[in-house]
C-alpha atoms as a PDB file:
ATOM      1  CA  UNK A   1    -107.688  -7.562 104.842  1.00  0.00           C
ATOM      2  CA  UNK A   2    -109.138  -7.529 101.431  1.00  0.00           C
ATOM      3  CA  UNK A   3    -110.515  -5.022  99.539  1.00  0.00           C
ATOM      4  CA  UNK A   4    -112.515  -5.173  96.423  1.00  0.00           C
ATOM      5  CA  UNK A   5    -113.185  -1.820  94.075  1.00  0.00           C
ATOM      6  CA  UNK A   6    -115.547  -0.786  91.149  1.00  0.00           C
ATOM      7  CA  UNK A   7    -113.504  -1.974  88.337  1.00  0.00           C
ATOM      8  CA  UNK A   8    -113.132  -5.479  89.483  1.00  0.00           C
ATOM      9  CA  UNK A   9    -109.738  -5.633  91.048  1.00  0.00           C
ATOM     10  CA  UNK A  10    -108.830  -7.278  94.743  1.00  0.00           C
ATOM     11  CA  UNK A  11    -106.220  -6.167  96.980  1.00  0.00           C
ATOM     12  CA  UNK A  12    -105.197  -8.693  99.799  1.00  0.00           C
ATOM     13  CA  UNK A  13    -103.374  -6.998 102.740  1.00  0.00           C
ATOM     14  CA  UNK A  14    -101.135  -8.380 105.704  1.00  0.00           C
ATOM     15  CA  UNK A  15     -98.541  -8.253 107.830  1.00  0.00           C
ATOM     16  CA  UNK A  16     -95.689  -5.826 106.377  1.00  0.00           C
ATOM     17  CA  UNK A  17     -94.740  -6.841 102.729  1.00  0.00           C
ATOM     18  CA  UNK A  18     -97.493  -8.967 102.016  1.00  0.00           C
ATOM     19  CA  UNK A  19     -99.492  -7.921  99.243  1.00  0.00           C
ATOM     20  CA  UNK A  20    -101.403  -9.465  96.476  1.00  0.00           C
ATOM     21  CA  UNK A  21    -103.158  -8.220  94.235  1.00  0.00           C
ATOM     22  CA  UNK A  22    -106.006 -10.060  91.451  1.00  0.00           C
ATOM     23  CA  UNK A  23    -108.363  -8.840  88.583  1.00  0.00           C
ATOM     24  CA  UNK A  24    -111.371 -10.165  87.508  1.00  0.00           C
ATOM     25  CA  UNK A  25    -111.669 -10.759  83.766  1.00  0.00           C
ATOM     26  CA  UNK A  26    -115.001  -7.829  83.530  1.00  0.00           C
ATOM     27  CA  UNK A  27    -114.308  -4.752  84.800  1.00  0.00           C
ATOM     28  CA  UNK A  28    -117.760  -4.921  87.110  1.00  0.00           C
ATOM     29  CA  UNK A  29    -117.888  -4.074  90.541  1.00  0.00           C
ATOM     30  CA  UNK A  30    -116.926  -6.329  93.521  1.00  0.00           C
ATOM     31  CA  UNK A  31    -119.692  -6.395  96.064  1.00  0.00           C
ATOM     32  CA  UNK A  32    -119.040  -8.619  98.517  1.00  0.00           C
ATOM     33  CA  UNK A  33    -115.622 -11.250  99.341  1.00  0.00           C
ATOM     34  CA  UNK A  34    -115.384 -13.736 101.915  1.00  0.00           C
ATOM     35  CA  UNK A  35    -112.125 -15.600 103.339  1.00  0.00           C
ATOM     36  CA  UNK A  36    -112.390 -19.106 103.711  1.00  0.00           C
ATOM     37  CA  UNK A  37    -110.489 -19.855 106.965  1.00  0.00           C
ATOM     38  CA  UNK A  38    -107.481 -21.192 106.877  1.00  0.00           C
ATOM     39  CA  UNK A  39    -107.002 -22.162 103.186  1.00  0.00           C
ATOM     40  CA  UNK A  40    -105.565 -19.598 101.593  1.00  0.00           C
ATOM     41  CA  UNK A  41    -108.761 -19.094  99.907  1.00  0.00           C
ATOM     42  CA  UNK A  42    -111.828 -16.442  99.082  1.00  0.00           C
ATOM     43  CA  UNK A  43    -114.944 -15.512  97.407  1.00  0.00           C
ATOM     44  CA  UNK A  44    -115.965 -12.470  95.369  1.00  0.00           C
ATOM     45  CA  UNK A  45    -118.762 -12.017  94.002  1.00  0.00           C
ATOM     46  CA  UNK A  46    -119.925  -8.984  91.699  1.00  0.00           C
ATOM     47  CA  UNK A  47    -121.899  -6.632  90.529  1.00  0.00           C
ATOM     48  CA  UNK A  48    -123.020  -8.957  87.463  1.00  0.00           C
ATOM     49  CA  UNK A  49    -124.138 -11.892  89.995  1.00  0.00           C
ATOM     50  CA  UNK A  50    -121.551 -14.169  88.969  1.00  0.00           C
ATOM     51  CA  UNK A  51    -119.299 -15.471  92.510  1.00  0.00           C
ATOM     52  CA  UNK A  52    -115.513 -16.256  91.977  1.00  0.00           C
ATOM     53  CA  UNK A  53    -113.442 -18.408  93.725  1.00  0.00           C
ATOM     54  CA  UNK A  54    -109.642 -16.885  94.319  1.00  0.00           C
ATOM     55  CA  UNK A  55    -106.632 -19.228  95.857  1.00  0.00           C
ATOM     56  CA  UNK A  56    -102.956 -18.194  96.937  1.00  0.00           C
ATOM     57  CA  UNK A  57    -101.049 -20.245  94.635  1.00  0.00           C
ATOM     58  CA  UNK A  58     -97.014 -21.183  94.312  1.00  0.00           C
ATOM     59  CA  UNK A  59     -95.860 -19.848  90.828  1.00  0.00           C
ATOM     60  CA  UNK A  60     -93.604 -22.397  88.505  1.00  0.00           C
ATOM     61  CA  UNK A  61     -90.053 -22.676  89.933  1.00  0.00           C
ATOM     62  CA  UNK A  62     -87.634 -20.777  87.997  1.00  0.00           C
ATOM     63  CA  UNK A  63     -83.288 -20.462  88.124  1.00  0.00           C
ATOM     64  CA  UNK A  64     -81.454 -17.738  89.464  1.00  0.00           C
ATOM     65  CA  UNK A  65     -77.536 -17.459  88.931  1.00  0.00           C
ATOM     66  CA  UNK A  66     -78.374 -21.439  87.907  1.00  0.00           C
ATOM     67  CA  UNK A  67     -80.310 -22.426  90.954  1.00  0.00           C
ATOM     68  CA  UNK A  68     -83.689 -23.792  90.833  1.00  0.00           C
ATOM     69  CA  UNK A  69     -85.781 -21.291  93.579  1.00  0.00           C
ATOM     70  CA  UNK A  70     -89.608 -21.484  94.309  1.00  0.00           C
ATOM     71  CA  UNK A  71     -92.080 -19.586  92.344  1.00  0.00           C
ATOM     72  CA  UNK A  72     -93.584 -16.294  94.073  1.00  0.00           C
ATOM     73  CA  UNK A  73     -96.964 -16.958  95.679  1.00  0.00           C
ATOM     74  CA  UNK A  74    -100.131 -15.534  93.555  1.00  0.00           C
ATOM     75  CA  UNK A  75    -103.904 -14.837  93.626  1.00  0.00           C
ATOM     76  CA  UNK A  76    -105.300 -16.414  91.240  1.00  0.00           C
ATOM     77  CA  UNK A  77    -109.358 -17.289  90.517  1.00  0.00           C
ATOM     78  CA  UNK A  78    -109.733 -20.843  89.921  1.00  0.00           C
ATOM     79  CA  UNK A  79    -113.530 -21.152  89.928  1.00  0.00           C
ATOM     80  CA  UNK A  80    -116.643 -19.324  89.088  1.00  0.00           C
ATOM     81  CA  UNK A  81    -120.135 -19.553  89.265  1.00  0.00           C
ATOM     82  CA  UNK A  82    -124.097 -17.944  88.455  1.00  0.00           C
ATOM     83  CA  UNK A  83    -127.049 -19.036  89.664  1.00  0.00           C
ATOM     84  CA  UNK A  84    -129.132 -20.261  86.521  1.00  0.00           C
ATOM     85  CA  UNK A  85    -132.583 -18.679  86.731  1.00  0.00           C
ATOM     86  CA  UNK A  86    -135.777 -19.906  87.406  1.00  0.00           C
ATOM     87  CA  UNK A  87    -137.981 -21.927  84.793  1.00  0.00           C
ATOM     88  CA  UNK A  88    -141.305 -20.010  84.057  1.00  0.00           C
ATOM     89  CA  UNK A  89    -139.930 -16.316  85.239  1.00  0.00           C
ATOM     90  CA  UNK A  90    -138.678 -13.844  83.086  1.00  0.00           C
ATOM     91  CA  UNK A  91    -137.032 -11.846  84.455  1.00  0.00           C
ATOM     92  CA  UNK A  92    -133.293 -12.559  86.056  1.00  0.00           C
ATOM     93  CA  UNK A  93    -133.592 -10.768  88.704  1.00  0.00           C
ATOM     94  CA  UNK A  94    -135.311 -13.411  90.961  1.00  0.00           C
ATOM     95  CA  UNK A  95    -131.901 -14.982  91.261  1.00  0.00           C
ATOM     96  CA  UNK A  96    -130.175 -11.532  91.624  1.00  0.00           C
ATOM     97  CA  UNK A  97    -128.102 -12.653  94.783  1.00  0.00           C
ATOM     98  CA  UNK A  98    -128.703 -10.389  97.872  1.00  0.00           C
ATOM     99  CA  UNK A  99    -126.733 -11.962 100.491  1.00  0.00           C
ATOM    100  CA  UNK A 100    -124.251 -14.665 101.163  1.00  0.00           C
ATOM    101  CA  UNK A 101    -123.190 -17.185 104.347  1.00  0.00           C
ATOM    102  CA  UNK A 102    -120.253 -18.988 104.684  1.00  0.00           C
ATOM    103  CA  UNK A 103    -120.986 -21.710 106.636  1.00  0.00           C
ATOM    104  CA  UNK A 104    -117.758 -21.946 109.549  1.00  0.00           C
ATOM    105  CA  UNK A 105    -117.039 -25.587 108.317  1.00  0.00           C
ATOM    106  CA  UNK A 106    -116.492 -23.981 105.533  1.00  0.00           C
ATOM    107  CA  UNK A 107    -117.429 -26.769 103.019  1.00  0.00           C
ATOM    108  CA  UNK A 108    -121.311 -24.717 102.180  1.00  0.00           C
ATOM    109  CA  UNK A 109    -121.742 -21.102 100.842  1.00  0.00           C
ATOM    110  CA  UNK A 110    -125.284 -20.454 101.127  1.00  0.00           C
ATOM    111  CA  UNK A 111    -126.711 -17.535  98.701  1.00  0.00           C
ATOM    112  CA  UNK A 112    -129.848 -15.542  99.526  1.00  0.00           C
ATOM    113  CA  UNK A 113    -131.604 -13.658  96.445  1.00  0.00           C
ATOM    114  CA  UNK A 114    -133.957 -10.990  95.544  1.00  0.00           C
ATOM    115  CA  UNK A 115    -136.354 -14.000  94.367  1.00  0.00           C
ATOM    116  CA  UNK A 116    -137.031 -15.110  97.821  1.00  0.00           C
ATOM    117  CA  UNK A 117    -134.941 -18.569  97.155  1.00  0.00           C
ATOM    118  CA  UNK A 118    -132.238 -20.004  99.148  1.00  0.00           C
ATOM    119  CA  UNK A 119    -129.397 -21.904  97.314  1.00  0.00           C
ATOM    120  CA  UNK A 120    -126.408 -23.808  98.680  1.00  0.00           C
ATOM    121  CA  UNK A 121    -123.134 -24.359  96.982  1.00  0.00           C
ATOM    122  CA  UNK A 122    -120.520 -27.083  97.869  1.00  0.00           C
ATOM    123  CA  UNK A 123    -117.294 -25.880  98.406  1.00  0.00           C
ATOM    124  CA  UNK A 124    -114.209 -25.257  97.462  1.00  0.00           C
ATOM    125  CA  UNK A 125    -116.123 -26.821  94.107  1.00  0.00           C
ATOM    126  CA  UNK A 126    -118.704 -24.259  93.434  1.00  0.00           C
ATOM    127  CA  UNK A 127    -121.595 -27.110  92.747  1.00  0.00           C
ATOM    128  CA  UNK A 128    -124.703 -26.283  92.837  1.00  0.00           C
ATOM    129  CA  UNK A 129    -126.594 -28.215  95.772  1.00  0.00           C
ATOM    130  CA  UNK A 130    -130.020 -28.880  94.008  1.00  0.00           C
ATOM    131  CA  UNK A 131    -131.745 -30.962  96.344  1.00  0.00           C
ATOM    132  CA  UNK A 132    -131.171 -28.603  99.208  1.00  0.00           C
ATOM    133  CA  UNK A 133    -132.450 -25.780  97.351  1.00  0.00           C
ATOM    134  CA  UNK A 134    -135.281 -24.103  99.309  1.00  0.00           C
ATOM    135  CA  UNK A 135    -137.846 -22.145  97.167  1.00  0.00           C
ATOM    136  CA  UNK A 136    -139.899 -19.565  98.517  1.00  0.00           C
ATOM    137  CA  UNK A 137    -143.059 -21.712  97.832  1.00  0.00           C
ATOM    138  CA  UNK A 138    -142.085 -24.508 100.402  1.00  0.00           C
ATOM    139  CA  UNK A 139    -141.680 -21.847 102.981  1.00  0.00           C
ATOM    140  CA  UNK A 140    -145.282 -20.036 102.281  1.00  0.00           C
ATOM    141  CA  UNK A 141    -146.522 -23.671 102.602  1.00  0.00           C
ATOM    142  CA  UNK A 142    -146.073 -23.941 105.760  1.00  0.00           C
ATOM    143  CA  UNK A 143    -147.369 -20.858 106.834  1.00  0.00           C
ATOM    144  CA  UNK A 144    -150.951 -20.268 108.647  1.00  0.00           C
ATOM    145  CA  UNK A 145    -153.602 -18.832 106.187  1.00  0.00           C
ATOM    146  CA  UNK A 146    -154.434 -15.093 108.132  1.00  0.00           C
ATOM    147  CA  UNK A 147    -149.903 -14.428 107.481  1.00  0.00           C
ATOM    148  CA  UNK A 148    -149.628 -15.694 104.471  1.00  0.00           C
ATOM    149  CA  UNK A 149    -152.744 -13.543 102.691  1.00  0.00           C
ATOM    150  CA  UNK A 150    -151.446 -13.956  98.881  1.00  0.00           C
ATOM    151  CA  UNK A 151    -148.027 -11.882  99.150  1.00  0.00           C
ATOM    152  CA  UNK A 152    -144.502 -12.221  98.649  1.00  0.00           C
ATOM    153  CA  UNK A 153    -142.216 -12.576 101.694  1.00  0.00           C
ATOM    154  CA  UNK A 154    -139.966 -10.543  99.694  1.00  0.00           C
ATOM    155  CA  UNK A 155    -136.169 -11.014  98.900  1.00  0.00           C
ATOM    156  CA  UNK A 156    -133.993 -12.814 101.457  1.00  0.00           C
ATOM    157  CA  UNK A 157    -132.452  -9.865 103.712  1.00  0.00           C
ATOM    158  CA  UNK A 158    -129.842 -11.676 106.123  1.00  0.00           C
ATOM    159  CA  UNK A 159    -128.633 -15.202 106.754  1.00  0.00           C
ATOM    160  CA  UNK A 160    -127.186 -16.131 109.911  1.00  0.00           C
ATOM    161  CA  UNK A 161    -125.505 -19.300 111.284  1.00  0.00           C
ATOM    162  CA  UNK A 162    -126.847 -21.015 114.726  1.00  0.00           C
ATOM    163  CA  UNK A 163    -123.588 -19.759 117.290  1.00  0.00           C
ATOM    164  CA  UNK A 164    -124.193 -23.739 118.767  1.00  0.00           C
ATOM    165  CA  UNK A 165    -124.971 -25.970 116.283  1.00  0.00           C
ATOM    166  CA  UNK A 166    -123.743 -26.299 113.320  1.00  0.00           C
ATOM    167  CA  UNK A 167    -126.047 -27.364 109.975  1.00  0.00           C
ATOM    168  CA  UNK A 168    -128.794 -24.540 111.358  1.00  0.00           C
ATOM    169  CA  UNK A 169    -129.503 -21.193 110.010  1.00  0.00           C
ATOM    170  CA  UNK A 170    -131.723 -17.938 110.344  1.00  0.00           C
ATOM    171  CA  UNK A 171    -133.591 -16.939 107.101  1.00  0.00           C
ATOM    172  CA  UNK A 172    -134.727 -13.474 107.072  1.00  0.00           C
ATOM    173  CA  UNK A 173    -137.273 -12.069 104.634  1.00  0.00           C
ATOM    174  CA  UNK A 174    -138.075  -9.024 103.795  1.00  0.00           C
ATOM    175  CA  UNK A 175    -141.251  -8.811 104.708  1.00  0.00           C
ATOM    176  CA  UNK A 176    -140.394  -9.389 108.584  1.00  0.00           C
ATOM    177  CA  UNK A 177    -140.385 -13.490 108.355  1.00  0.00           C
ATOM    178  CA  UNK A 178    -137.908 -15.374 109.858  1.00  0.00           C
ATOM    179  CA  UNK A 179    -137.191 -18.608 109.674  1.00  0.00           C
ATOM    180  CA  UNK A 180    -134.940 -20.883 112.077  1.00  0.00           C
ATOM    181  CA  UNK A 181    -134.015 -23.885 109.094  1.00  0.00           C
ATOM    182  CA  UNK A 182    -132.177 -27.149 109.650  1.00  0.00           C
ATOM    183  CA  UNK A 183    -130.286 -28.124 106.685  1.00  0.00           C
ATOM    184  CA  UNK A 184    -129.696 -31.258 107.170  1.00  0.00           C
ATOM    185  CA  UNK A 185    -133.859 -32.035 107.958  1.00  0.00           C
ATOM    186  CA  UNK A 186    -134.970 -29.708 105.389  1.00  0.00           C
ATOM    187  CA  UNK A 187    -136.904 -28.753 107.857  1.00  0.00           C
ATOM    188  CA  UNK A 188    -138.097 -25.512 109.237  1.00  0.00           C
ATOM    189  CA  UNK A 189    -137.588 -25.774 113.191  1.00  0.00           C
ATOM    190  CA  UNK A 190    -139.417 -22.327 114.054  1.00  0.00           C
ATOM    191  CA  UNK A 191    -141.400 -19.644 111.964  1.00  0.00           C
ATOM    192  CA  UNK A 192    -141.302 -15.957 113.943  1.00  0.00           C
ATOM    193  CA  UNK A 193    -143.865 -14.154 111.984  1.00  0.00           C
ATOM    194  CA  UNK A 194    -142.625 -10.502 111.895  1.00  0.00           C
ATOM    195  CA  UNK A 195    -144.729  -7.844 110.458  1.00  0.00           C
ATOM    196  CA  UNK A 196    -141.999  -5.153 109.899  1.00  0.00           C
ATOM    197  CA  UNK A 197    -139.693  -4.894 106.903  1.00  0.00           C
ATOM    198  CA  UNK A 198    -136.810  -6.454 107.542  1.00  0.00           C
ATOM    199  CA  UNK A 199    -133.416  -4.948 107.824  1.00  0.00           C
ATOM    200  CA  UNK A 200    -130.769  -7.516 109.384  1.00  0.00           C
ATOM    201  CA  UNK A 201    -130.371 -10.572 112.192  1.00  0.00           C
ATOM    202  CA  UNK A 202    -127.803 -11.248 114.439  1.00  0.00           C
ATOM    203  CA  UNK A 203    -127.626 -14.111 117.152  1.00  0.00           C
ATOM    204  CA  UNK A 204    -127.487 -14.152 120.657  1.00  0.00           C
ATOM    205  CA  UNK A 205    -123.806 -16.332 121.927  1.00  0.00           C
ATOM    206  CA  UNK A 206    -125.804 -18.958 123.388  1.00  0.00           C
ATOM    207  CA  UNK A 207    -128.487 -19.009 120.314  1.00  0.00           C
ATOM    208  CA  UNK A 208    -131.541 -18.944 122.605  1.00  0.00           C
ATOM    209  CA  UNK A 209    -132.370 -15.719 120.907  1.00  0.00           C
ATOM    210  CA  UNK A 210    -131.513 -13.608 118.213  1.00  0.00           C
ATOM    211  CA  UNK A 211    -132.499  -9.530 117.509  1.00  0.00           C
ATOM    212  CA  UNK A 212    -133.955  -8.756 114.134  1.00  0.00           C
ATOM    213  CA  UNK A 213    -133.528  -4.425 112.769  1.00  0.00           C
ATOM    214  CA  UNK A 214    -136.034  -3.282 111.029  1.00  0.00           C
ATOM    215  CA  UNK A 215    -136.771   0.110 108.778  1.00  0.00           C
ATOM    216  CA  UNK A 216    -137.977   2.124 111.026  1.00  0.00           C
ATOM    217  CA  UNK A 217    -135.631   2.276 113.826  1.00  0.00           C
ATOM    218  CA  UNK A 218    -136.452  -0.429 116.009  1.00  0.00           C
ATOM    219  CA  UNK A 219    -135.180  -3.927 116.902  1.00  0.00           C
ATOM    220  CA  UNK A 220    -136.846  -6.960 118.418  1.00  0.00           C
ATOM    221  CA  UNK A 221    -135.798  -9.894 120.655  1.00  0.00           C
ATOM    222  CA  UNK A 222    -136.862 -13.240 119.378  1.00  0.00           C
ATOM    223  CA  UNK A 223    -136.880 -16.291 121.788  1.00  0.00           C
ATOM    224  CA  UNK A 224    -135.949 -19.856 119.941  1.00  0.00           C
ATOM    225  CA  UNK A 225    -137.607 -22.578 121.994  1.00  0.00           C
ATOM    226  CA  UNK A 226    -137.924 -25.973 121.111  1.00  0.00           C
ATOM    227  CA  UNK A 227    -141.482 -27.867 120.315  1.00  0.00           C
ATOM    228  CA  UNK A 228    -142.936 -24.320 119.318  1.00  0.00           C
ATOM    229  CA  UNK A 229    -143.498 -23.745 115.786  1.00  0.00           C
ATOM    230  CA  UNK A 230    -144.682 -20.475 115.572  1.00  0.00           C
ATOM    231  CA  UNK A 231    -143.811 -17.305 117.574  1.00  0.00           C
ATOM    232  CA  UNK A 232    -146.318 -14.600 116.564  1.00  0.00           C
ATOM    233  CA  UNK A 233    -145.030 -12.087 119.129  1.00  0.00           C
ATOM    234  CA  UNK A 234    -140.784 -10.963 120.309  1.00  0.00           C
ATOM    235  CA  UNK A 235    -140.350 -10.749 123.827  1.00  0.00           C
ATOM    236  CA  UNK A 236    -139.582  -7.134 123.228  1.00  0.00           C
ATOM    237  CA  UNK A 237    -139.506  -5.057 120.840  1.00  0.00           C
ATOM    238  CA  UNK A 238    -137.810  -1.477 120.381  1.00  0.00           C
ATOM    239  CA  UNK A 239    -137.551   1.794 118.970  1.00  0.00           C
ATOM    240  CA  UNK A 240    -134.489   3.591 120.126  1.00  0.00           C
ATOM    241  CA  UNK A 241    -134.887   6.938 118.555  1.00  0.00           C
END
């Protein structure tokens, strides 16, 4: 388990004994970490958008009673990153990161922000993946004229990775969108045009459907079907309480 607090530090957890503990150079907030299975690896990132890469490493050897012994095992950060902002808009928050998906290959972190945009980082390298980058434009494009009606589709709320295949994800706006994109296509597969704000997705096991939250209460079923590019309607949609 690892734990991140307000003044920047991270406190790794295991089985009895095993501790270790890091500390991020700026005393700002830790918002969100995520392991990276099976490497010994994880991601912070913080309050002041930057994301930080952290790795269990083997200290220098050093002698005891004239022995040579193995170093102690660290966390150390190795790597960091922040999204450069957008020519032509002012203000930084646009890139203000709102949520992040680790992809379960593990080799693609992809970063939804306040802006609308979608960006994709190569791991364990932190590289920015420019031509994958999907802009909140591209998406409106695509869009028929009587949804799209000249607003934003707000910040990107939740990310979620297809349970069967790989290389597909849910993009969930604000503004109730979702879209189902391939990343490998660059190509949006379906478009389920919600009209309530937004609050979270989650996939079905089989990933014929997923349920989106929204703010007032309620949750709707959304069915993904091949050769059917928009889904104006959920097959059901409801408000518990």
């Amino acid at each position: 388990m690892a734990i991140g607090t307000k003044s920047g530090a991270i406190k790794i957890y295991g089985a009895p004994g095993v501790e270790f503990t890091g500390l991020h150079k700026d005393t700002t907030a830790v918002t969100q970490i995520h392991f990276l299975p099976g490497q010994g690896r994880l991601l912070s990132l913080l309050d002041d958008n930057t994301i930080h890469l952290w790795e269990l490493v083997v200290g220098p050897h050093r002698e005891v009673g004239g022995a040579k012994k193995e170093g102690g095992v660290c966390l150390k950060q190795v790597d960091n990153y922040s999204l450069p902002g957008r020519p032509g808009i002012e203000s930084c928050s646009a890139t203000r990161v709102t949520v992040l998906l680790l992809l379960k290959s593990c080799d693609l972190l992809c970063i939804g922000t306040e802006g609308g945009g979608v960006y994709f980082l190569e791991l364990p390298h932190l590289m920015l993946k420019e031509n994958q980058t999907l802009l909140q434009d591209q998406v409106t494009q695509s869009l028929p004229d009587d949804y799209r009606c000249g607003k934003s589709l707000g910040p990107v709320e939740s990310l979620q990775e297809h349970p069967q295949q790989p290389g597909k994800i849910l993009i969930g706006y604000s503004r109730g969108l979702v879209v189902l994109w391939d990343l490998s296509a660059r190509h949006a597969d379906q478009l389920f045009l919600g009209k309530q704000q937004l609050e979270s997705l989650v996939w079905e096991r089989s990933g014929s459907m997923f349920v989106s939250s929204h703010n007032d209460g309620g949750y709707a079923v959304w069915p993904v079907t091949s050769g059917n590019t928009y889904t104006h309607q959920p097959v059901s949609s409801t408000i518990p309480y």
